[in-house]
C-alpha atoms as a PDB file:
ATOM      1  CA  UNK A   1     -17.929  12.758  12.524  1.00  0.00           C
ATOM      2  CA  UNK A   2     -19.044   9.710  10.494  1.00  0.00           C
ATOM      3  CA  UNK A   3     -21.858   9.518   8.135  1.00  0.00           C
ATOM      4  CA  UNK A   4     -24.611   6.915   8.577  1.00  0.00           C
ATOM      5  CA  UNK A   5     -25.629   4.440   5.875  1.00  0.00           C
ATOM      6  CA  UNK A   6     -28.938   6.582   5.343  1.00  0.00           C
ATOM      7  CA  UNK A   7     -27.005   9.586   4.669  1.00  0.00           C
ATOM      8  CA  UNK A   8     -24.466   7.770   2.289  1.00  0.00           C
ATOM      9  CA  UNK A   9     -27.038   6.539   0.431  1.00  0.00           C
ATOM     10  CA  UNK A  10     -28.114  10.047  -0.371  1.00  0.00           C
ATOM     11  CA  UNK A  11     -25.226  11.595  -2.091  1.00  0.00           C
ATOM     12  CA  UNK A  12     -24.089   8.078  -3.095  1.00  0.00           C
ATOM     13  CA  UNK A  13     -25.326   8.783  -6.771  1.00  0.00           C
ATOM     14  CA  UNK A  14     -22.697  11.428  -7.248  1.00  0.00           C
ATOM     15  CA  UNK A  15     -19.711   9.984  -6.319  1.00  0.00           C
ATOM     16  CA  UNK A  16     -17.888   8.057  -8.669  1.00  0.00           C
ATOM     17  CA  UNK A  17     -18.797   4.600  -9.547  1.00  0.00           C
ATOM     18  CA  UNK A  18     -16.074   2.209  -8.304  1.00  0.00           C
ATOM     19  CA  UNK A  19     -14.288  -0.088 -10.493  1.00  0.00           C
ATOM     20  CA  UNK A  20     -12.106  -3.218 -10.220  1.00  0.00           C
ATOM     21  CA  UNK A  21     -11.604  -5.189  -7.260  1.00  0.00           C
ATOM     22  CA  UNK A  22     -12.010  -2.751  -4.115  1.00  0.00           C
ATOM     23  CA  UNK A  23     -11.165  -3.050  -1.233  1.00  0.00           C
ATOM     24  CA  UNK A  24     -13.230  -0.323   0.444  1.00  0.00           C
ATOM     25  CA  UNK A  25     -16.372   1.086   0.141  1.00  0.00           C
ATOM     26  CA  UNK A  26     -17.203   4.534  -0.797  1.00  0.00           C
ATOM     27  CA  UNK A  27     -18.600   5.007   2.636  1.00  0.00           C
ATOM     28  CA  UNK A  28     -15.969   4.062   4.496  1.00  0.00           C
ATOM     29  CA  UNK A  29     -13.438   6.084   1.925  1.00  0.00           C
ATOM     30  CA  UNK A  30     -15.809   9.356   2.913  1.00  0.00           C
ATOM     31  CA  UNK A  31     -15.841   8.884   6.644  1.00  0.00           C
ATOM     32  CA  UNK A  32     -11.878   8.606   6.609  1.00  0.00           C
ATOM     33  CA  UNK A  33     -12.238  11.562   4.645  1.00  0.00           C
ATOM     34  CA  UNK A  34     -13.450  13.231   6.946  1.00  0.00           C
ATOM     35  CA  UNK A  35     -12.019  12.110   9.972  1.00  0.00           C
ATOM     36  CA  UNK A  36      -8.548  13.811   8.529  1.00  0.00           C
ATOM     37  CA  UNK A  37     -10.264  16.961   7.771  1.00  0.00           C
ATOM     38  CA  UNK A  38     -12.314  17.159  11.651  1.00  0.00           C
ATOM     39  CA  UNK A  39      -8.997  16.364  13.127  1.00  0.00           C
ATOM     40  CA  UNK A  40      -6.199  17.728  10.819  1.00  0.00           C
ATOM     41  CA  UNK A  41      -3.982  14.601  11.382  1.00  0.00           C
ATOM     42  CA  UNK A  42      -1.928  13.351   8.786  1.00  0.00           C
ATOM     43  CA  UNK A  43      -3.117  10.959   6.039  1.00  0.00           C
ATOM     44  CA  UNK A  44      -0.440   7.803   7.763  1.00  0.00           C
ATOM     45  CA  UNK A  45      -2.101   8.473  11.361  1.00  0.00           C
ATOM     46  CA  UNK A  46      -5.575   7.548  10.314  1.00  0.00           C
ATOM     47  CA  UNK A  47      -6.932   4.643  12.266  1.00  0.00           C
ATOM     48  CA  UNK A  48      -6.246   1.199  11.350  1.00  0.00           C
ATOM     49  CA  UNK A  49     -10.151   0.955  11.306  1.00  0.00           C
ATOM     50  CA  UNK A  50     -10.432   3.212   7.653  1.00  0.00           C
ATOM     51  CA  UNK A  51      -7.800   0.596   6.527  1.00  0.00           C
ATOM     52  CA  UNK A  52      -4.675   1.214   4.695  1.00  0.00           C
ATOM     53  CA  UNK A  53      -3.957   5.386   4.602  1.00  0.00           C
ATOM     54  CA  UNK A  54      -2.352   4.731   1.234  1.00  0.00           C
ATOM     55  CA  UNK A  55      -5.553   3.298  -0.134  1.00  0.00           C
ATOM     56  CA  UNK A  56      -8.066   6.116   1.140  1.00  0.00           C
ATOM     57  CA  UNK A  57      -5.594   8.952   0.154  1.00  0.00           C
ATOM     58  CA  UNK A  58      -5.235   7.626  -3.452  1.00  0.00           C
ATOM     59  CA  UNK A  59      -9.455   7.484  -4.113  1.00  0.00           C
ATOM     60  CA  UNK A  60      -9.944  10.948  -2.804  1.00  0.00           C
ATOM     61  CA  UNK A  61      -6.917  12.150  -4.588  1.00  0.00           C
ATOM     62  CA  UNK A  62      -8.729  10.564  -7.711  1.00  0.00           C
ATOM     63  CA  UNK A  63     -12.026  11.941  -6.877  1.00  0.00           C
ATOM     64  CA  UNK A  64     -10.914  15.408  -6.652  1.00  0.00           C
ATOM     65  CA  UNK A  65      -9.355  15.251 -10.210  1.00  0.00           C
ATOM     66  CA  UNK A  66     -12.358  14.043 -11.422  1.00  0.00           C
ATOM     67  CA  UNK A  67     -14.488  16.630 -10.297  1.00  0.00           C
ATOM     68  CA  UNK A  68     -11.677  19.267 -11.485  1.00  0.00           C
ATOM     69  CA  UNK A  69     -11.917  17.699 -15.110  1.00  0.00           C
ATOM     70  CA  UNK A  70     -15.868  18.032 -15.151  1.00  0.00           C
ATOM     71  CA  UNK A  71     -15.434  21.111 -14.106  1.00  0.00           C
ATOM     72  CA  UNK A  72     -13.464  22.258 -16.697  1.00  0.00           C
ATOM     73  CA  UNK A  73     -15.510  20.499 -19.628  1.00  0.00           C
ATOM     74  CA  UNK A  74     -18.528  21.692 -18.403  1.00  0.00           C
ATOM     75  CA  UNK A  75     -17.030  25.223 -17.973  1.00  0.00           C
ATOM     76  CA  UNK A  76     -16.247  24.965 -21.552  1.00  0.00           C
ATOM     77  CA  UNK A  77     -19.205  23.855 -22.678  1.00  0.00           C
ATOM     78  CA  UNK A  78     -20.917  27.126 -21.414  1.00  0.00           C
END
């Protein structure tokens, strides 16, 4: 499963804003994503074609702390 450009560009204003130099884009970080999760392989046996496993493992790992932090503040805020 792979999400289309059309799609991305729907939940694309809740993701994180990326920063620095990048090397992919969000879109291709989410389909990767979800690649591992539809087939339950291991983050090093992704295809060379989401680029480096290290790379794609590290942003989602990033973007699930940062939605556990918000969480929490805005928990706290109630």
């Amino acid at each position: 499963m792979e999400i289309t450009p059309e799609q991305y560009a729907r939940i694309e204003p809740h993701l994180p804003i990326q920063r620095g130099n990048v090397s992919h884009q969000n879109l291709n970080v989410i389909n990767a994503i979800l690649f591992v999760a539809e087939n339950g392989c291991k983050w090093r046996a992704l295809p060379k074609r989401f680029g480096n496993w290290h790379t794609i493992y590290t942003r989602m790992n990033r973007w699930a702390k940062a939605v556990l932090t918000h969480s929490w503040w805005v928990r706290g805020r109630i």
